[in-house]
N, C-alpha and C. Protein backbone atom coordinates (compact mmCIF):
# COMPACT_ATOMS: atom_id res chain seq x y z
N UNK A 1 184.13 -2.56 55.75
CA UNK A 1 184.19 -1.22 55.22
C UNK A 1 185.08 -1.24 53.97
N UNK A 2 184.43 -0.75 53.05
CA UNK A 2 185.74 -0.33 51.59
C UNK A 2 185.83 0.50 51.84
N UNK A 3 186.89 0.88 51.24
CA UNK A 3 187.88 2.22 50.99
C UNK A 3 187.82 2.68 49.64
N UNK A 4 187.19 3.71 49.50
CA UNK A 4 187.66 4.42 48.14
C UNK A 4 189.07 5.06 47.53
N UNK A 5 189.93 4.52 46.55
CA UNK A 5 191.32 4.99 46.13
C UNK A 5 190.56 6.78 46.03
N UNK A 6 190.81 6.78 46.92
CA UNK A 6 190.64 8.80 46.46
C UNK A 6 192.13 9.50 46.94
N UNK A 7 192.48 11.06 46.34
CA UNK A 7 193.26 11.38 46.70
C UNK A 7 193.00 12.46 47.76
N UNK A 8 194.19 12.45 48.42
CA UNK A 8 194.03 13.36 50.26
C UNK A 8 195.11 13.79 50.07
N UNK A 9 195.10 15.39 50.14
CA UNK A 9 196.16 16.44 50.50
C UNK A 9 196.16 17.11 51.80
N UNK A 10 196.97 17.18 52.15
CA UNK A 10 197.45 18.23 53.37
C UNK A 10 198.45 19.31 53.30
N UNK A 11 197.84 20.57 52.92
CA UNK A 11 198.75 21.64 52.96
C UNK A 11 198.71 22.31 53.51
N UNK A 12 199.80 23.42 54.31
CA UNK A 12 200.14 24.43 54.58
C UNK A 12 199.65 25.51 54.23
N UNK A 13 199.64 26.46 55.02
CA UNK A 13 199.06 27.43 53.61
C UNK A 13 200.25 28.31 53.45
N UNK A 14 200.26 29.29 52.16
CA UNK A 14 201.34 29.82 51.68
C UNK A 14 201.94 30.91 52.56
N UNK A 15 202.70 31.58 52.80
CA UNK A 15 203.77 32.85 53.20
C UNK A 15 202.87 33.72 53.47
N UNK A 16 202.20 33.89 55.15
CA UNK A 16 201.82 34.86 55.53
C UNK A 16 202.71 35.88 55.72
N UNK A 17 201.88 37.24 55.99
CA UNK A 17 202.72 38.95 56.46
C UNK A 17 203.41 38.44 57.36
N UNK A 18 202.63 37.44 58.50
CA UNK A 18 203.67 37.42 59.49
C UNK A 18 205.01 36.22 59.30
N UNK A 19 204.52 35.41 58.32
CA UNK A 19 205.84 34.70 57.78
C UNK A 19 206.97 35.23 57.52
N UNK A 20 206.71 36.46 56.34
CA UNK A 20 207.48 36.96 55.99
C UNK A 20 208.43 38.02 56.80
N UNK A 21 207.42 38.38 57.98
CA UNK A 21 208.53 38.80 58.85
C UNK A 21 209.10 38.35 59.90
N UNK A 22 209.20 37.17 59.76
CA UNK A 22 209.85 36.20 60.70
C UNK A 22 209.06 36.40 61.94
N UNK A 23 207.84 36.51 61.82
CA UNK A 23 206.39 36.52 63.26
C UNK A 23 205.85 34.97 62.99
N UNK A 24 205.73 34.58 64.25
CA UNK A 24 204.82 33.69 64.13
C UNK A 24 203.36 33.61 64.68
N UNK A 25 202.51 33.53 63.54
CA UNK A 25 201.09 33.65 63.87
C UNK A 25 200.04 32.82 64.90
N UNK A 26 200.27 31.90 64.91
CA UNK A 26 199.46 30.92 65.64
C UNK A 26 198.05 31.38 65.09
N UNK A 27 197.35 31.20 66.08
CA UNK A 27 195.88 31.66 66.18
C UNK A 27 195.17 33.31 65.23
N UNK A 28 196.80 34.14 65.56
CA UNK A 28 196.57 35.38 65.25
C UNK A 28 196.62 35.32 63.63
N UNK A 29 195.12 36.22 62.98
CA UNK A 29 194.89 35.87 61.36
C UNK A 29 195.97 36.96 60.97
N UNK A 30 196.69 36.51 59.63
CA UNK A 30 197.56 37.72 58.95
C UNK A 30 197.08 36.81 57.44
N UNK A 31 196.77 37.79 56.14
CA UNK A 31 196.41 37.81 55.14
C UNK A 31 198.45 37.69 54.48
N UNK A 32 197.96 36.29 53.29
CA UNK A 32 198.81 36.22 52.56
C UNK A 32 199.75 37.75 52.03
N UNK A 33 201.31 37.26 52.06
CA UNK A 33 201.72 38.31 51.38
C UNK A 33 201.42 38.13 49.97
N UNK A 34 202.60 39.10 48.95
CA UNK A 34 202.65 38.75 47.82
C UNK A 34 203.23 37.23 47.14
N UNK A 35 204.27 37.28 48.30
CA UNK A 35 205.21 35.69 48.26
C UNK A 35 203.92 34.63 47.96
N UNK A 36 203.04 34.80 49.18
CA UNK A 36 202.71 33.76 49.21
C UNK A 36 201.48 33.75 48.59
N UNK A 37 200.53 34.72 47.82
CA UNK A 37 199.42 34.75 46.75
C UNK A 37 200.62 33.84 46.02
N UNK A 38 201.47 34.13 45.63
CA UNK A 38 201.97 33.53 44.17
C UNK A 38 202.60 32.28 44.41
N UNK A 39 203.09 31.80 45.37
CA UNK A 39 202.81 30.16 46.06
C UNK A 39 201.78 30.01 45.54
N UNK A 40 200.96 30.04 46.26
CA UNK A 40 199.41 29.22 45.95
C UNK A 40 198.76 28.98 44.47
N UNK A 41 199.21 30.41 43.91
CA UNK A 41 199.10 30.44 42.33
C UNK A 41 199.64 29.70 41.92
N UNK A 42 201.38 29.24 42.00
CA UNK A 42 201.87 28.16 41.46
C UNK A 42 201.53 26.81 42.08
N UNK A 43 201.12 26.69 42.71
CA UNK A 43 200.25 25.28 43.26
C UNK A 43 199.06 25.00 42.49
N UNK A 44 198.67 25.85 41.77
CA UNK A 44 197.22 25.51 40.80
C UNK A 44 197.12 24.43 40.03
N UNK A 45 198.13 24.96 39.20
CA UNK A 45 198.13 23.38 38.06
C UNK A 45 198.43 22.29 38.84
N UNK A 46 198.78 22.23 39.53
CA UNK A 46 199.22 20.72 40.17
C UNK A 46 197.86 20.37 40.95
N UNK A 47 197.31 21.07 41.62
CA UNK A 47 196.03 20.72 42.81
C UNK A 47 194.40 21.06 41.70
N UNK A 48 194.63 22.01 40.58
CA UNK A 48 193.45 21.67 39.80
C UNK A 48 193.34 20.18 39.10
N UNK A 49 194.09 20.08 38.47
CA UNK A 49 194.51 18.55 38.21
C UNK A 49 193.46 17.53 38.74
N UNK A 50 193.53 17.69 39.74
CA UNK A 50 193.06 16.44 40.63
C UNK A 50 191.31 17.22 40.76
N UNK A 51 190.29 16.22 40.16
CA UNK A 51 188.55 16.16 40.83
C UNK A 51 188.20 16.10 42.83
N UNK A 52 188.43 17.00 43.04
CA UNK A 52 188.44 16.83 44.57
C UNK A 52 186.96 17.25 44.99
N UNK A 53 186.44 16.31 46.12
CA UNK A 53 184.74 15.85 46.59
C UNK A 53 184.82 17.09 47.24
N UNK A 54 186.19 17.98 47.93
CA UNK A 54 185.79 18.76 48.72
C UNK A 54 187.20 19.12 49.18
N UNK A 55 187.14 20.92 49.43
CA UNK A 55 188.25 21.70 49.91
C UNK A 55 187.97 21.85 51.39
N UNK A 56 188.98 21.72 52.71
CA UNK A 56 188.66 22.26 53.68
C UNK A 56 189.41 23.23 55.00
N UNK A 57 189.66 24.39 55.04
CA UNK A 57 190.27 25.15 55.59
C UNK A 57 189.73 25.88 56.87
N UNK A 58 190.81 26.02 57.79
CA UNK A 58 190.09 26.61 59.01
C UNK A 58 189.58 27.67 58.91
N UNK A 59 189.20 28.65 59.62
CA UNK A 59 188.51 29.86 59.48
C UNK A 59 189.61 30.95 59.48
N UNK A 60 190.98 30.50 59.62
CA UNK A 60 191.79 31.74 59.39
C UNK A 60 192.02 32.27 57.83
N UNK A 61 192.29 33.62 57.80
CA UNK A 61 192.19 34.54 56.58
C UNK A 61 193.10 33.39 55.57
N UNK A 62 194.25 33.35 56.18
CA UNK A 62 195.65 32.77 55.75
C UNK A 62 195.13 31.35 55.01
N UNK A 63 194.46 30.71 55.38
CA UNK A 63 194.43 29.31 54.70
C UNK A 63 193.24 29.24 54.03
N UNK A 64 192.28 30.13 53.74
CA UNK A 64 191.74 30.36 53.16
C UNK A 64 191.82 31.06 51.61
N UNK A 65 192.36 32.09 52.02
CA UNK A 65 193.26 32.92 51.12
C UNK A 65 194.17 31.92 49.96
N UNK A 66 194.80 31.02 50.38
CA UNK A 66 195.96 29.88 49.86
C UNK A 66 194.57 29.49 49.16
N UNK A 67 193.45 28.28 49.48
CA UNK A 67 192.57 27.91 49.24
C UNK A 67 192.00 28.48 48.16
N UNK A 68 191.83 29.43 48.24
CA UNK A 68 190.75 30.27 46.82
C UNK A 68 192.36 30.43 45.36
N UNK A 69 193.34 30.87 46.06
CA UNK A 69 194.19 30.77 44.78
C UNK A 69 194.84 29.71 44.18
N UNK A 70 194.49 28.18 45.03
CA UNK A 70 195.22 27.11 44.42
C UNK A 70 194.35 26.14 44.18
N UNK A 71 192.44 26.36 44.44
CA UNK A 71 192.25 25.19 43.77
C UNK A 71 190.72 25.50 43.63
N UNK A 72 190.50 25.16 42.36
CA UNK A 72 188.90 26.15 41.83
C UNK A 72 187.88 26.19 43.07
N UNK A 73 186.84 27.21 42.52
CA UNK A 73 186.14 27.36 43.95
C UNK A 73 184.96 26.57 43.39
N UNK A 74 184.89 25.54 42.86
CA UNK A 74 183.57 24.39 42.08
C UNK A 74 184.03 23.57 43.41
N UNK A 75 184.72 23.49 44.16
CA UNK A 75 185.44 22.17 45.39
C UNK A 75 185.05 23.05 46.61
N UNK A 76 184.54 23.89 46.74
CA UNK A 76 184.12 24.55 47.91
C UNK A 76 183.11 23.82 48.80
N UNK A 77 182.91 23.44 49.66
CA UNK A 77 182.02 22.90 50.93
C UNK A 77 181.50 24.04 51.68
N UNK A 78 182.56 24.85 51.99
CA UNK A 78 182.43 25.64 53.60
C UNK A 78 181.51 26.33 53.15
């Protein structure tokens, strides 16, 4: 088997409502605050940068949300 040098990220996603109020979400969806739209915004230049084969996020609002503001939607799969 070869290996392709490709690059692999693993992120978090940014400062949910319930982050910000010291809730923790698990399972339960809460939509980015403002904090954390503008995380993800400043994550752009760094994660557009990079030609990626493919973006992939669970079905919660929250990492999705991060997803659409930090890295073009031309890398979309889902």
């Amino acid at each position: 088997m070869t290996l392709i040098p490709k690059p692999f990220v693993f992120a978090r996603h940014a400062q949910s409502e319930f982050n910000a109020a010291f809730r923790i979400g698990g399972f339960t969806d809460s939509p980015l605050s403002e904090t954390g739209i503008q995380q993800a915004k400043d994550a752009a230049p760094i994660l557009s940068a990079i030609d990626w084969s493919l973006v992939a996020t669970s079905t919660l609002q929250r990492t999705q949300e991060t997803a659409l503001h930090a890295v073009p939607k031309k890398h979309y799969g889902l």
